[in-house]
C-alpha atoms as a PDB file:
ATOM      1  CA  UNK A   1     -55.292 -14.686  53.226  1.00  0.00           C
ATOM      2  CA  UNK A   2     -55.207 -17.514  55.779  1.00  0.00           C
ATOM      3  CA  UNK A   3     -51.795 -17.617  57.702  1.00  0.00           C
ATOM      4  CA  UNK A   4     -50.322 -18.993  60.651  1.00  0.00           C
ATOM      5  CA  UNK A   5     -51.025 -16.674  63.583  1.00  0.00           C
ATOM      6  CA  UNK A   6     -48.135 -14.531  65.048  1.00  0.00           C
ATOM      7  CA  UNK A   7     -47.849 -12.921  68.464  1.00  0.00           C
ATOM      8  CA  UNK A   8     -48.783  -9.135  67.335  1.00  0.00           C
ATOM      9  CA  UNK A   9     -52.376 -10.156  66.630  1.00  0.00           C
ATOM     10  CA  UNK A  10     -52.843 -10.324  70.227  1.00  0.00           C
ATOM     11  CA  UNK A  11     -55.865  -7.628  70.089  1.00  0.00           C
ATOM     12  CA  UNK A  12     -58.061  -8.527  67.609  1.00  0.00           C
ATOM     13  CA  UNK A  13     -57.268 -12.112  68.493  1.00  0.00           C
ATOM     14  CA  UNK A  14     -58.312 -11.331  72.227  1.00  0.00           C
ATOM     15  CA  UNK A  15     -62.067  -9.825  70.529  1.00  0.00           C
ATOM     16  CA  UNK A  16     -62.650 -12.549  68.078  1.00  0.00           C
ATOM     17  CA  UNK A  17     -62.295 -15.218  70.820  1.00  0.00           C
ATOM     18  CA  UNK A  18     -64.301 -13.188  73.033  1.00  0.00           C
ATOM     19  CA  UNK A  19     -67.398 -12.634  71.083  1.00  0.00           C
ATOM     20  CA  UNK A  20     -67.285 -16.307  70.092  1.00  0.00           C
ATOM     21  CA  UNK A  21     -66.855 -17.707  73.705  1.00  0.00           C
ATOM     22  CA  UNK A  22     -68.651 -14.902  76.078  1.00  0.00           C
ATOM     23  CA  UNK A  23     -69.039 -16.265  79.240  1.00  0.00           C
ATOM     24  CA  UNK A  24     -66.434 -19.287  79.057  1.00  0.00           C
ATOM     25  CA  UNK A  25     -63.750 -16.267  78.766  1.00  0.00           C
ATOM     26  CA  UNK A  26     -64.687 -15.311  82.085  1.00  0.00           C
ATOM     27  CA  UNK A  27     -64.511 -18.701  83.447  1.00  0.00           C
ATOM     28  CA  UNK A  28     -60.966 -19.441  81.568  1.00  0.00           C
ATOM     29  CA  UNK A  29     -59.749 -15.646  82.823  1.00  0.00           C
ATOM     30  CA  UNK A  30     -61.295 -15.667  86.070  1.00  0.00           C
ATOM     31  CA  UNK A  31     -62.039 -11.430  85.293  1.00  0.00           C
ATOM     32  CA  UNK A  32     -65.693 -10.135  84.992  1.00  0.00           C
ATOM     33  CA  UNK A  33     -65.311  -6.542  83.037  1.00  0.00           C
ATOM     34  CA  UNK A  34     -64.814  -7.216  79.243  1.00  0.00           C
ATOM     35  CA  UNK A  35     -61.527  -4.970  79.221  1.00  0.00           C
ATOM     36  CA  UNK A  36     -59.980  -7.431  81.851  1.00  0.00           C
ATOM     37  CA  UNK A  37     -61.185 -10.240  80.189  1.00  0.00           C
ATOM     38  CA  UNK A  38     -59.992  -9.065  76.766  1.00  0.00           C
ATOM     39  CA  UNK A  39     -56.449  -8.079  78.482  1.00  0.00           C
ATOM     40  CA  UNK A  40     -56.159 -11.580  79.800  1.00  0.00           C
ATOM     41  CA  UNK A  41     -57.173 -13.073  76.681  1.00  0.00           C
ATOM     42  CA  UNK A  42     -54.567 -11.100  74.989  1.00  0.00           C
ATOM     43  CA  UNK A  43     -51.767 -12.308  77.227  1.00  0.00           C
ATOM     44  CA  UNK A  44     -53.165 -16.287  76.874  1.00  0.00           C
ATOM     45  CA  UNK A  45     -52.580 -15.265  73.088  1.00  0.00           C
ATOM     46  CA  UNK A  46     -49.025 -13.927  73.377  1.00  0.00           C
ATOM     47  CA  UNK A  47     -47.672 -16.867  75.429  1.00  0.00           C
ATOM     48  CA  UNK A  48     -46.709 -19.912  74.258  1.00  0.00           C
ATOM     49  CA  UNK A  49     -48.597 -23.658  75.731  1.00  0.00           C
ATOM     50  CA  UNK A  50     -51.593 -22.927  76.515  1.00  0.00           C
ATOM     51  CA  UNK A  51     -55.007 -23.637  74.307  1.00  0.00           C
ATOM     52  CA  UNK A  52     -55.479 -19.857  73.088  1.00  0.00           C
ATOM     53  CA  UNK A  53     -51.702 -19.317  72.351  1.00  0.00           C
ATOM     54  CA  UNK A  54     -50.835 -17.856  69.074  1.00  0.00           C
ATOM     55  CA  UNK A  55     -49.478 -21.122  68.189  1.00  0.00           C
ATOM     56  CA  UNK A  56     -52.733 -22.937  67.925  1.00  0.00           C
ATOM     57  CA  UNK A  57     -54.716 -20.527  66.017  1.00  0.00           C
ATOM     58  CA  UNK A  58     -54.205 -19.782  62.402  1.00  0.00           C
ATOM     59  CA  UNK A  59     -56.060 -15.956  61.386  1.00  0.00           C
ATOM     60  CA  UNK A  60     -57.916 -14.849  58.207  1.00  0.00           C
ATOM     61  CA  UNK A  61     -56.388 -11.587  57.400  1.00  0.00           C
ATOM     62  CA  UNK A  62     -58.618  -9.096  55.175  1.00  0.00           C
ATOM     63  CA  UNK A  63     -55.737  -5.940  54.237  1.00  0.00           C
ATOM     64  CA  UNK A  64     -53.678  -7.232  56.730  1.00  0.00           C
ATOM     65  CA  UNK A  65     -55.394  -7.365  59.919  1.00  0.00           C
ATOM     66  CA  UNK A  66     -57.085 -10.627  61.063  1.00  0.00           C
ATOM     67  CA  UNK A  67     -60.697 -10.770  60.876  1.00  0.00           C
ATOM     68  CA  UNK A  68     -61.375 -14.192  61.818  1.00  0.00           C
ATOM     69  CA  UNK A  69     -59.634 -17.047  63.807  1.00  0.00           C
ATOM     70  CA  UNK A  70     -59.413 -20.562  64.416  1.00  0.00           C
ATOM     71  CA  UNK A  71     -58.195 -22.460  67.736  1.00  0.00           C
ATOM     72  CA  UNK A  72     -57.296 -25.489  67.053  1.00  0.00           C
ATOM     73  CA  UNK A  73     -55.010 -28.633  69.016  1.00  0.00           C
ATOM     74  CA  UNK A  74     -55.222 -32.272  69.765  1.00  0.00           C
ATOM     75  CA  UNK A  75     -57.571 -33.397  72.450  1.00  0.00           C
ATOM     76  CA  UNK A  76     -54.619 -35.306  74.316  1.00  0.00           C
ATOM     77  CA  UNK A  77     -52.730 -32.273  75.297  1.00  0.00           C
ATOM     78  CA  UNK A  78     -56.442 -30.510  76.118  1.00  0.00           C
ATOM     79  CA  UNK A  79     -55.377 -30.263  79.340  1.00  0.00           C
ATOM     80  CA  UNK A  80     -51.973 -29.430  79.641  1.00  0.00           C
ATOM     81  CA  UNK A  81     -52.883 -26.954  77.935  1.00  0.00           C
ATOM     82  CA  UNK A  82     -55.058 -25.887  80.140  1.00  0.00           C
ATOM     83  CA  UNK A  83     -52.437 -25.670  82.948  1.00  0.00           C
ATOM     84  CA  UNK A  84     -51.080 -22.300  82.677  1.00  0.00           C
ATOM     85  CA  UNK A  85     -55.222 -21.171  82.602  1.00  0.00           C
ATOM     86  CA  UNK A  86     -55.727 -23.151  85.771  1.00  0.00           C
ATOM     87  CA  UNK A  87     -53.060 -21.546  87.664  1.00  0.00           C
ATOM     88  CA  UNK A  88     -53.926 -18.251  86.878  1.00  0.00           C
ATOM     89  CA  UNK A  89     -57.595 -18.717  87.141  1.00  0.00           C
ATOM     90  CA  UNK A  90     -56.416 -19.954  90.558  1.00  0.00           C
ATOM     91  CA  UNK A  91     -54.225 -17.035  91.738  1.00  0.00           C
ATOM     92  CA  UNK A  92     -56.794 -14.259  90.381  1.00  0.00           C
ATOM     93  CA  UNK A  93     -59.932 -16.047  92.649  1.00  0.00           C
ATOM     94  CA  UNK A  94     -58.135 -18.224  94.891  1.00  0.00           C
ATOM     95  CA  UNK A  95     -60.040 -21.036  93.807  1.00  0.00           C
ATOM     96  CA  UNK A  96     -59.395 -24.112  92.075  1.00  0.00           C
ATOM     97  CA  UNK A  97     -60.855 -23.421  88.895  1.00  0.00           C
ATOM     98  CA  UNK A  98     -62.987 -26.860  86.887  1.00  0.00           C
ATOM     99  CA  UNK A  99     -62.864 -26.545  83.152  1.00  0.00           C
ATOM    100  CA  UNK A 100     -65.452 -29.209  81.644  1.00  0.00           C
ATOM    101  CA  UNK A 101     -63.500 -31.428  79.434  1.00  0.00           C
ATOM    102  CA  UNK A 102     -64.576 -30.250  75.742  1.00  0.00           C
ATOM    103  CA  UNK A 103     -62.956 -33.252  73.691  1.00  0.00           C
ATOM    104  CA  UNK A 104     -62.121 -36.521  73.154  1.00  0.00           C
ATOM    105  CA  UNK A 105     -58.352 -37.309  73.251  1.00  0.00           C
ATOM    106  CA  UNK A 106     -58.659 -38.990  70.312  1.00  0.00           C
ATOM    107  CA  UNK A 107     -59.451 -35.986  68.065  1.00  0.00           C
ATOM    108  CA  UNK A 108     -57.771 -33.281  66.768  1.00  0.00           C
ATOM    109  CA  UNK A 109     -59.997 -30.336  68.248  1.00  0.00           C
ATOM    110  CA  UNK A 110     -61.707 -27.470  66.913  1.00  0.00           C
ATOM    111  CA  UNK A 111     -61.746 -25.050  69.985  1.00  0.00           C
ATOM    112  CA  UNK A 112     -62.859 -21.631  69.183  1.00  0.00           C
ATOM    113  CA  UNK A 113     -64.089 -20.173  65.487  1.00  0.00           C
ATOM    114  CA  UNK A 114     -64.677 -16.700  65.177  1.00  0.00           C
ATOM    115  CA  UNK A 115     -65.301 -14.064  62.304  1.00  0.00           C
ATOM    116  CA  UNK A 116     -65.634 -10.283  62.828  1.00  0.00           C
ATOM    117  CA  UNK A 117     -69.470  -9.460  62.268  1.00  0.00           C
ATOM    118  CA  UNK A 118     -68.705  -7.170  59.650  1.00  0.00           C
ATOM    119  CA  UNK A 119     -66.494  -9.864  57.486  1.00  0.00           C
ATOM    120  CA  UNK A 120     -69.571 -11.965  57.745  1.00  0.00           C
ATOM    121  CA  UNK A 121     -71.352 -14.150  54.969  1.00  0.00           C
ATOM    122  CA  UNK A 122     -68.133 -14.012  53.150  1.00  0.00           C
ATOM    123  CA  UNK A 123     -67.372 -18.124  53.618  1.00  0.00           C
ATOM    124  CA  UNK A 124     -64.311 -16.643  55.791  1.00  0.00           C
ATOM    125  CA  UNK A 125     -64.948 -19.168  58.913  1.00  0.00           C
ATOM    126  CA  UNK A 126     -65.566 -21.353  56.227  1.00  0.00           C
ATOM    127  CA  UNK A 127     -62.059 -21.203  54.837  1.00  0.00           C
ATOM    128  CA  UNK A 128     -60.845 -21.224  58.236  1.00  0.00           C
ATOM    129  CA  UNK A 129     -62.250 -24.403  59.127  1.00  0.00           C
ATOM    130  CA  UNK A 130     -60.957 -26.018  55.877  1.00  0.00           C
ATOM    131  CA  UNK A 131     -57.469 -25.176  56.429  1.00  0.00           C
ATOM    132  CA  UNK A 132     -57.347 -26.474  59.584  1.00  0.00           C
ATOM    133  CA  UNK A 133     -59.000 -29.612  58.644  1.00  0.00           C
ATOM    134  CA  UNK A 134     -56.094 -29.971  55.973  1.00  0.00           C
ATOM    135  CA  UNK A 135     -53.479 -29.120  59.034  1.00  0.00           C
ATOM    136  CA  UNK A 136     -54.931 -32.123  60.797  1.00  0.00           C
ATOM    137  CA  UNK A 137     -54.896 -34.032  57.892  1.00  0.00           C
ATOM    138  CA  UNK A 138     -51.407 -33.537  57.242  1.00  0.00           C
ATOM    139  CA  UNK A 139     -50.239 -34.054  60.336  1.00  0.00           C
ATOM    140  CA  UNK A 140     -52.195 -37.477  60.523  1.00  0.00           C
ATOM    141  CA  UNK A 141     -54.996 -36.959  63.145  1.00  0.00           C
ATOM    142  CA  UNK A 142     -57.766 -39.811  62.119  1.00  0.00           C
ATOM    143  CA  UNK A 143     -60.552 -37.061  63.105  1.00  0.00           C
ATOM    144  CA  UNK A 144     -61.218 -33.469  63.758  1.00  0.00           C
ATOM    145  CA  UNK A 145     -64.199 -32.663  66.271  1.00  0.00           C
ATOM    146  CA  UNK A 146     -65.775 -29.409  67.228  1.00  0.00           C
ATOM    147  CA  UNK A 147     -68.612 -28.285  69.703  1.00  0.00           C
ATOM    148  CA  UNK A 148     -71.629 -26.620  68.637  1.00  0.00           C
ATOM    149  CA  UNK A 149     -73.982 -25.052  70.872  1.00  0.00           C
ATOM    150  CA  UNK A 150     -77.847 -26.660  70.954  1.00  0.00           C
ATOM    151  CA  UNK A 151     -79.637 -23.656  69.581  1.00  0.00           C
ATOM    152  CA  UNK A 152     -77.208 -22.895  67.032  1.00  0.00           C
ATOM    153  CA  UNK A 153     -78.888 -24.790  64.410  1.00  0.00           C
ATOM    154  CA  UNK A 154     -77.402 -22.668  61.485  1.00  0.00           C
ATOM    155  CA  UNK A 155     -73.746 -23.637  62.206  1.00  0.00           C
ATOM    156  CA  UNK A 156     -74.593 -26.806  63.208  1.00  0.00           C
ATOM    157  CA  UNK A 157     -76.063 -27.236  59.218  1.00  0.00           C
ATOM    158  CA  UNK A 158     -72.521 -25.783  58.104  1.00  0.00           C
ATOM    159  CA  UNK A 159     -70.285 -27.770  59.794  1.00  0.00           C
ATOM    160  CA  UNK A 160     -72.725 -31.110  58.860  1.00  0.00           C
ATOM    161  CA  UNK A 161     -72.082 -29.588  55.198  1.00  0.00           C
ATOM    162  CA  UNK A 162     -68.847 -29.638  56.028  1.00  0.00           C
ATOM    163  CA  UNK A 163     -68.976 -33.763  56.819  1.00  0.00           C
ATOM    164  CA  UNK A 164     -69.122 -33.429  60.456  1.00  0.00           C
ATOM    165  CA  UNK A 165     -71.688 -35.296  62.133  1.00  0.00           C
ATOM    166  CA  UNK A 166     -73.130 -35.859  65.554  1.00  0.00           C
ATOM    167  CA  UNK A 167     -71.596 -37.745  68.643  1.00  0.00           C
ATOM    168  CA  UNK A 168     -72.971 -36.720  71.340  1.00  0.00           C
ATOM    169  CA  UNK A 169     -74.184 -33.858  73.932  1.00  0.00           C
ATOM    170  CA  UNK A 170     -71.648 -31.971  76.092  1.00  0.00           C
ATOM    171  CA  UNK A 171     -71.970 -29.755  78.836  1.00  0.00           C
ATOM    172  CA  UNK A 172     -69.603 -26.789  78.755  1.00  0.00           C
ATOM    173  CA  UNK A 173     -69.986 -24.282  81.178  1.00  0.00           C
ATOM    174  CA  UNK A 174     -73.475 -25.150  82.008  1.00  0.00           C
ATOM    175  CA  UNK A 175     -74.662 -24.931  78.414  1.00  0.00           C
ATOM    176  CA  UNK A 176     -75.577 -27.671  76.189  1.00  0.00           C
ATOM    177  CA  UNK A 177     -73.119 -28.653  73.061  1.00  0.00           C
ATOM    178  CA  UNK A 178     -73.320 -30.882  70.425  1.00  0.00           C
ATOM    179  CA  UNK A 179     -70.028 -32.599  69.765  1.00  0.00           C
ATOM    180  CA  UNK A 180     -69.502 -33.168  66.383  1.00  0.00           C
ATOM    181  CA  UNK A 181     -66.615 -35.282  64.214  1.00  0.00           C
ATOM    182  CA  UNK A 182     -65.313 -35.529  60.736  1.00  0.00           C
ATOM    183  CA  UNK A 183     -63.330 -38.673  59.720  1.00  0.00           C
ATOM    184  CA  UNK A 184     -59.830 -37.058  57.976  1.00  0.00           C
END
């Protein structure tokens, strides 16, 4: 079952964003250890306004517990979004923390997909991406984009399956994306 994502899925929400994002969770938590990083990650979840809240994710559930997730918001509030991260990216190293801009404002943005490695090969982040490609639809976005990194050439062929196709190249976190859209 796909379903709206609700507060208590806070830790295996915090893991499935982790292994999907690795190092960019460090960045957006300013923590080092995986346990701090996945505690942080867990409280971005809980709160409310900020680009991994609960709010913007929907979860596949398999028996009840979520097994995958989506992340999902428009690129124009990107980075508002992004405020509550900055600040306490900020207060943790003291630092003004630089996020690389991941979207276009124009499109509805596909942030983070994960699906627990055992749940795999089961179309699951497949399903996930098509119900949030009906949210967007629904709620009237022209076009849905996503970032795929360079060497990932076997999601990049599912998500061109999926009608997405090439933009351009982004730089996120000093690796190399390909930014991909789909015309809703």
């Amino acid at each position: 079952m796909i379903r709206q994502a609700q507060k208590q899925d806070y830790h295996q929400a915090a893991i499935l964003i982790y292994d999907a994002i690795h190092d960019i969770a460090n960045a957006l938590t300013g923590e080092h250890e995986k346990e701090k990083v996945l505690e942080q990650l867990g409280l971005y979840f809980t709160q409310e306004k900020n680009r991994l809240s609960y709010q913007n994710c929907l979860v596949k559930t398999v028996d009840g517990i979520p097994v995958g997730i989506i992340v999902a918001y428009h690129g124009k509030v990107a980075y508002e979004l992004d405020e509550p991260i900055r600040a306490h990216v900020k207060e943790k190293t003291g630092k003004e923390p630089f996020f690389d801009q991941e979207t276009d404002e124009t499109d509805f943005y596909l942030d983070t997909l994960s699906v627990n490695s055992q749940f795999g090969g089961q179309g699951f982040g497949t399903e996930l991406i098509q119900s949030m490609i009906t949210y967007a639809k629904e709620q009237g976005y022209p076009t849905f984009s996503l970032n795929v990194e360079e060497s990932n050439h076997k999601a990049r062929r599912l998500y061109e399956r999926l009608g997405f196709s090439y933009k351009k190249t982004i730089s996120i976190n000093q690796h190399f994306y390909h930014y991909l859209v789909k015309k809703l």
